[in-house]
Protein backbone atom coordinates (compact mmCIF):
# COMPACT_ATOMS: atom_id res chain seq x y z
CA UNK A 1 0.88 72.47 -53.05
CA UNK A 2 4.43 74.43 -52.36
CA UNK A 3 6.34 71.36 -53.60
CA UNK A 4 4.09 71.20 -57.05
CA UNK A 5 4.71 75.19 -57.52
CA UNK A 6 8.59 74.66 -56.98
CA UNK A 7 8.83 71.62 -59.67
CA UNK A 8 6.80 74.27 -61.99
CA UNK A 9 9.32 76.76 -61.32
CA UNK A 10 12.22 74.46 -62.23
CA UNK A 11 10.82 73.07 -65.23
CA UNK A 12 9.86 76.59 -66.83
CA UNK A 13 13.39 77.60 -65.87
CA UNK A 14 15.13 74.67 -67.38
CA UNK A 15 15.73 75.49 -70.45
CA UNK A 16 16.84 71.67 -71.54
CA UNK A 17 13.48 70.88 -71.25
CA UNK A 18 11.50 70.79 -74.22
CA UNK A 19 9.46 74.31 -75.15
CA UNK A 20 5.74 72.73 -74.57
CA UNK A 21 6.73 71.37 -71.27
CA UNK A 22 8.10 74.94 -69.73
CA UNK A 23 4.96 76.82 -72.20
CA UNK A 24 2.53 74.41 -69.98
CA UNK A 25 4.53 75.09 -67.02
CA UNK A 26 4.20 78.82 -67.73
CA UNK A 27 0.98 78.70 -68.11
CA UNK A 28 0.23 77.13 -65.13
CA UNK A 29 1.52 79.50 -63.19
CA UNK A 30 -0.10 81.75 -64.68
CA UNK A 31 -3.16 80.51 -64.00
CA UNK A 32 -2.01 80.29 -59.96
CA UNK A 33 -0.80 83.34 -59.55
CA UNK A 34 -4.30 85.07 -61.33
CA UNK A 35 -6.10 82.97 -58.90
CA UNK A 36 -3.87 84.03 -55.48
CA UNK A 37 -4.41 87.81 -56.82
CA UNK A 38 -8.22 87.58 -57.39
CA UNK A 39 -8.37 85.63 -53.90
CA UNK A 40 -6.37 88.40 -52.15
CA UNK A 41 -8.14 91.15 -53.87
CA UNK A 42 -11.35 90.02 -52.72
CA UNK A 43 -10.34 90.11 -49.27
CA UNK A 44 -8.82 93.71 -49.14
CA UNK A 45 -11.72 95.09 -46.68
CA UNK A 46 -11.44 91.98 -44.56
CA UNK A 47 -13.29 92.44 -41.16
CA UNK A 48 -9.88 90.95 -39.40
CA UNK A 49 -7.50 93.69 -39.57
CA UNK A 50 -4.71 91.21 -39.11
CA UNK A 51 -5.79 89.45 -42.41
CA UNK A 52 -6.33 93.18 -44.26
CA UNK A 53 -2.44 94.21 -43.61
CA UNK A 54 -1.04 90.24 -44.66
CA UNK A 55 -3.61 90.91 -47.79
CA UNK A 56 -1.90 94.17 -48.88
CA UNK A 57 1.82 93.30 -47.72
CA UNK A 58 1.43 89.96 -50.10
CA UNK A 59 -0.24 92.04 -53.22
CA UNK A 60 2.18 94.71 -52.36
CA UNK A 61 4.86 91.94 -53.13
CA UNK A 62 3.36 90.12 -56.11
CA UNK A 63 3.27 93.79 -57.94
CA UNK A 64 6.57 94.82 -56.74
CA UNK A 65 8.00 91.38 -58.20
CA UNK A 66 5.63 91.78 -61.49
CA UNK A 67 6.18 95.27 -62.17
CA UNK A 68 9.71 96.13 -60.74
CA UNK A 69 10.30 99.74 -62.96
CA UNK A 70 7.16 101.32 -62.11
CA UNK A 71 8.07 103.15 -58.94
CA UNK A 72 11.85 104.12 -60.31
CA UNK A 73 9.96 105.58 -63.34
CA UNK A 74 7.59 107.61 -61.92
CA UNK A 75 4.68 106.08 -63.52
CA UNK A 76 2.15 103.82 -62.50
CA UNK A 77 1.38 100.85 -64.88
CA UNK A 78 -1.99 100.26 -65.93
CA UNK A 79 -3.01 97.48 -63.40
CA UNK A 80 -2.16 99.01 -60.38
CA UNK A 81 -4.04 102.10 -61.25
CA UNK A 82 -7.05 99.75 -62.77
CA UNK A 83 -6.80 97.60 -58.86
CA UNK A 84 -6.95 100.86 -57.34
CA UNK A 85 -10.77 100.45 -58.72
CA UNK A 86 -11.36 97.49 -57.12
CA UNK A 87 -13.63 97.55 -54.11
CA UNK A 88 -16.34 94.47 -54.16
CA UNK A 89 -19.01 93.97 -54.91
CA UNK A 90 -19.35 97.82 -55.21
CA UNK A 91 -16.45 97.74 -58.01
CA UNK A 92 -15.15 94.49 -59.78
CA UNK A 93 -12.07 94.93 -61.91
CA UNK A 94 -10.96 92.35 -64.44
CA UNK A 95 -8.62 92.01 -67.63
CA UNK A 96 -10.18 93.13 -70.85
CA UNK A 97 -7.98 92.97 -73.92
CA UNK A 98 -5.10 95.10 -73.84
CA UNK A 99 -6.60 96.66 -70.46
CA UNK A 100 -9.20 96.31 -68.04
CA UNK A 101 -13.31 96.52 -67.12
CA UNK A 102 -14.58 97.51 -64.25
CA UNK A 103 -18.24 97.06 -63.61
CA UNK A 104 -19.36 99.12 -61.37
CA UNK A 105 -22.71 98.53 -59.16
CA UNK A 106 -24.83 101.42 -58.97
CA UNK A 107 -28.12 99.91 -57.24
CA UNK A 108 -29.84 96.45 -56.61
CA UNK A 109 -31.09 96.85 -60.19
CA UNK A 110 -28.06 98.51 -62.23
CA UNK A 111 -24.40 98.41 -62.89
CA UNK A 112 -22.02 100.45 -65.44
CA UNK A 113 -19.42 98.49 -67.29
CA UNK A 114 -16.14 101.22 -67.60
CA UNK A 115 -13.50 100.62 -69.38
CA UNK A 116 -9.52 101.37 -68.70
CA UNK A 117 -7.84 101.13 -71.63
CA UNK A 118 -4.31 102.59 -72.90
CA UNK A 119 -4.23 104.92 -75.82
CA UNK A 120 -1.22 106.16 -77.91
CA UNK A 121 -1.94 109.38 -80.50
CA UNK A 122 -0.53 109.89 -84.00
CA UNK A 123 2.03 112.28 -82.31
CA UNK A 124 3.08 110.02 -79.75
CA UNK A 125 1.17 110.99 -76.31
CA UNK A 126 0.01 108.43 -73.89
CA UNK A 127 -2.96 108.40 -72.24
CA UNK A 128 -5.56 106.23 -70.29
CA UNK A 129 -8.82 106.25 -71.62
CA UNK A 130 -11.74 105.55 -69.18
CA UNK A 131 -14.91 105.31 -70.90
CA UNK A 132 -18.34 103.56 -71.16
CA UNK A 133 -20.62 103.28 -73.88
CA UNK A 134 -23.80 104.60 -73.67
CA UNK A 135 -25.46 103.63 -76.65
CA UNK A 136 -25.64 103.57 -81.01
CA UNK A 137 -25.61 106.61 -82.87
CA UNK A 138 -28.55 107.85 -84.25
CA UNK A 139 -29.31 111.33 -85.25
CA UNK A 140 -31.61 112.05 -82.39
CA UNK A 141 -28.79 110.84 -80.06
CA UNK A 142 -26.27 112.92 -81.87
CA UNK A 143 -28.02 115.84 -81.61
CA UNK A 144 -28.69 115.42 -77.82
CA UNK A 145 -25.31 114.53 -76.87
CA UNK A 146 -23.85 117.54 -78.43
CA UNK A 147 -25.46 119.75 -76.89
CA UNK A 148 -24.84 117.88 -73.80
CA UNK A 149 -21.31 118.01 -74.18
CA UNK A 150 -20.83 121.99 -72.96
CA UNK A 151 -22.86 120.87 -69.73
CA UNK A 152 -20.20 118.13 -68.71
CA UNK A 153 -17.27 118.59 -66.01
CA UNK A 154 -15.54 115.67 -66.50
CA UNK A 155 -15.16 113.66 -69.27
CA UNK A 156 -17.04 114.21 -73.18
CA UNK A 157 -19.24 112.31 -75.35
CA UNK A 158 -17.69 110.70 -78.44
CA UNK A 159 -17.68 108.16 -81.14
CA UNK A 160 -15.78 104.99 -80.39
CA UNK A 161 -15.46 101.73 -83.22
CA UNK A 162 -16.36 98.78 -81.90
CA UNK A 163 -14.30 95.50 -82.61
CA UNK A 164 -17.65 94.11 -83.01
CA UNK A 165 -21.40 95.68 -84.27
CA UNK A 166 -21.82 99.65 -84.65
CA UNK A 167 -19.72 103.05 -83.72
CA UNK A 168 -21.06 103.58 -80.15
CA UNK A 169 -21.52 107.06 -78.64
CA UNK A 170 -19.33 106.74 -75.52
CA UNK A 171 -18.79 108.80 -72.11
CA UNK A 172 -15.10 109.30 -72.62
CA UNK A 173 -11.96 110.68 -70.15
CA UNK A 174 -8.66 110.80 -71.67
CA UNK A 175 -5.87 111.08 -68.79
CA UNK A 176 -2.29 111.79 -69.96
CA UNK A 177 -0.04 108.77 -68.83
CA UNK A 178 2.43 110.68 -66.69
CA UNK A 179 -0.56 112.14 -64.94
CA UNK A 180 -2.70 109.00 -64.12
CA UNK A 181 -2.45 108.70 -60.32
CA UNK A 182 -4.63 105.99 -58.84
CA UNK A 183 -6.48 108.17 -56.82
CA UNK A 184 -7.52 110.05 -60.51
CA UNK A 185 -8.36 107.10 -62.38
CA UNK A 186 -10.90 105.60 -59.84
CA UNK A 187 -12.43 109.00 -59.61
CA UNK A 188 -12.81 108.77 -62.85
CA UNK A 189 -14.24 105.86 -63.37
CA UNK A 190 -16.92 106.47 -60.34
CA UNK A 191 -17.74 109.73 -62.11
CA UNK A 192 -17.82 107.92 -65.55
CA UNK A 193 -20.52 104.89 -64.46
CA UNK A 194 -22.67 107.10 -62.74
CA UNK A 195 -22.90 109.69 -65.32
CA UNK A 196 -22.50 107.22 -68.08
CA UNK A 197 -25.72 105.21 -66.77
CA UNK A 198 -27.70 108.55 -66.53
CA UNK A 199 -26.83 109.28 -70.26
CA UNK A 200 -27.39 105.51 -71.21
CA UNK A 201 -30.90 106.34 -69.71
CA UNK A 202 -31.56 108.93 -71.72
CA UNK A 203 -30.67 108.17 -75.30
CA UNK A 204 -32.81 104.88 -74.69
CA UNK A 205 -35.19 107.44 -73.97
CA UNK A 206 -34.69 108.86 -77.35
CA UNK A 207 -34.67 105.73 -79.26
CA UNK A 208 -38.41 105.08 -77.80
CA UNK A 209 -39.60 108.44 -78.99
C-alpha cells in the first residue's frame, strides 16, 4: 500500500508526465487521503486511549500539512471549525458544496441537517453562516415566524433561495469570520438543530391547519 502511494506521489509530481496521468494520480489521492480522514475521524472517542491520542496527533498533522496559514493568521478555516462538529453518530459532518452539513441526531426517530457555509456581503465582511431550513414560505408561516423572531436568543428566521425548488424559511446564525472559534460554531450548530427541528415542527403544524 505505502509503495503504491509513493509511485502516486512521483507521478503527480513529475511534471514530464502527461496531464491525465498526474490529474488521475491527483485524484487518487484524493480519494485516500478523504478516506484516512473519515477513518480517523470516526475513531476520535476511541475506548483505547492509546489509539484516541495517535488519532488526533495524525489529524493534527494531515490539517497542519493541508492548511499551513491558518494558525499564523489567526483564523480558523472552515473545516477545522466544521470537524470541530463532528462527534458520531451524535454529529456527522461531511462536505457540502462550497462548505459543509452536519446532521445532527436528536432522538431514535429525528435528526436536523445544519448547514456551515461561508458567506461574503456586498461590503466585503466574512462570515459563517450556520443554518437549517425549516420549511416553505407560506403566509401562515410568515406570519408565525415573525413574530417568533423577538423570542429567539440565538440565531433568526429568514428567507434563503434554494439552488433547487422554493425560497425556504431558514433558522439562520451569521458568525463574523475573524470571530468563528470552534468552540462557537458547534454551539451553534447544537443550538441551531435543536431549535431548528422544534420550528420545523411547528410550521408543519401550520401547513395542516
Amino acid at each position: 500500500m505505502i509503495t503504491q502511494l509513493e509511485q502516486l506521489v512521483r507521478t503527480l509530481e513529475n511534471r514530464e508526465a502527461g496531464w491525465v496521468v498526474r490529474r488521475d494520480a491527483a485524484e487518487l489521492l484524493g480519494k485516500v487521503a478523504q478516506k484516512a480522514i473519515s477513518a480517523l475521524t470516526s475513531q476520535r472517542n476511541d475506548t483505547d486511549m492509546d489509539v484516541q491520542l495517535q488519532v488526533e496527533r495524525s489529524l493534527e498533522g494531515l490539517y497542519a500539512l493541508a492548511l499551513p496559514g491558518s494558525a499564523s493568521k489567526g483564523e480558523f478555516t472552515l473545516r477545522d471549525l466544521a470537524m470541530a462538529c463532528d462527534k458520531r453518530p451524535a454529529r456527522v459532518v461531511e462536505p457540502h458544496q462550497d462548505g459543509f452539513l452536519v446532521t445532527v441526531r436528536l432522538d431514535e426517530a429525528r435528526s436536523q441537517r445544519v448547514h456551515i457555509m461561508p458567506y461574503e456581503s456586498r461590503d466585503g465582511r466574512r462570515v459563517v453562516r450556520v443554518y437549517t431550513a425549516c420549511g416553505p414560505v407560506t403566509p401562515e408561516a410568515m406570519s408565525w415566524v415573525l413574530r417568533s423572531n423577538g423570542k429567539l436568543t440565538h440565531g433568526a428566521f429568514a428567507i434563503l433561495a434554494a439552488k433547487e425548488g422554493p425560497e425556504q424559511i431558514v433558522l439562520l446564525n451569521n458568525i463574523m469570520r475573524q470571530e468563528a472559534t470552534p468552540e462557537a460554531v458547534k454551539m451553534s450548530v447544537k443550538q441551531i438543530a435543536y431549535f431548528g427541528d422544534q420550528l420545523e415542527q411547528r410550521l408543519n403544524q401550520l401547513d395542516e391547519l
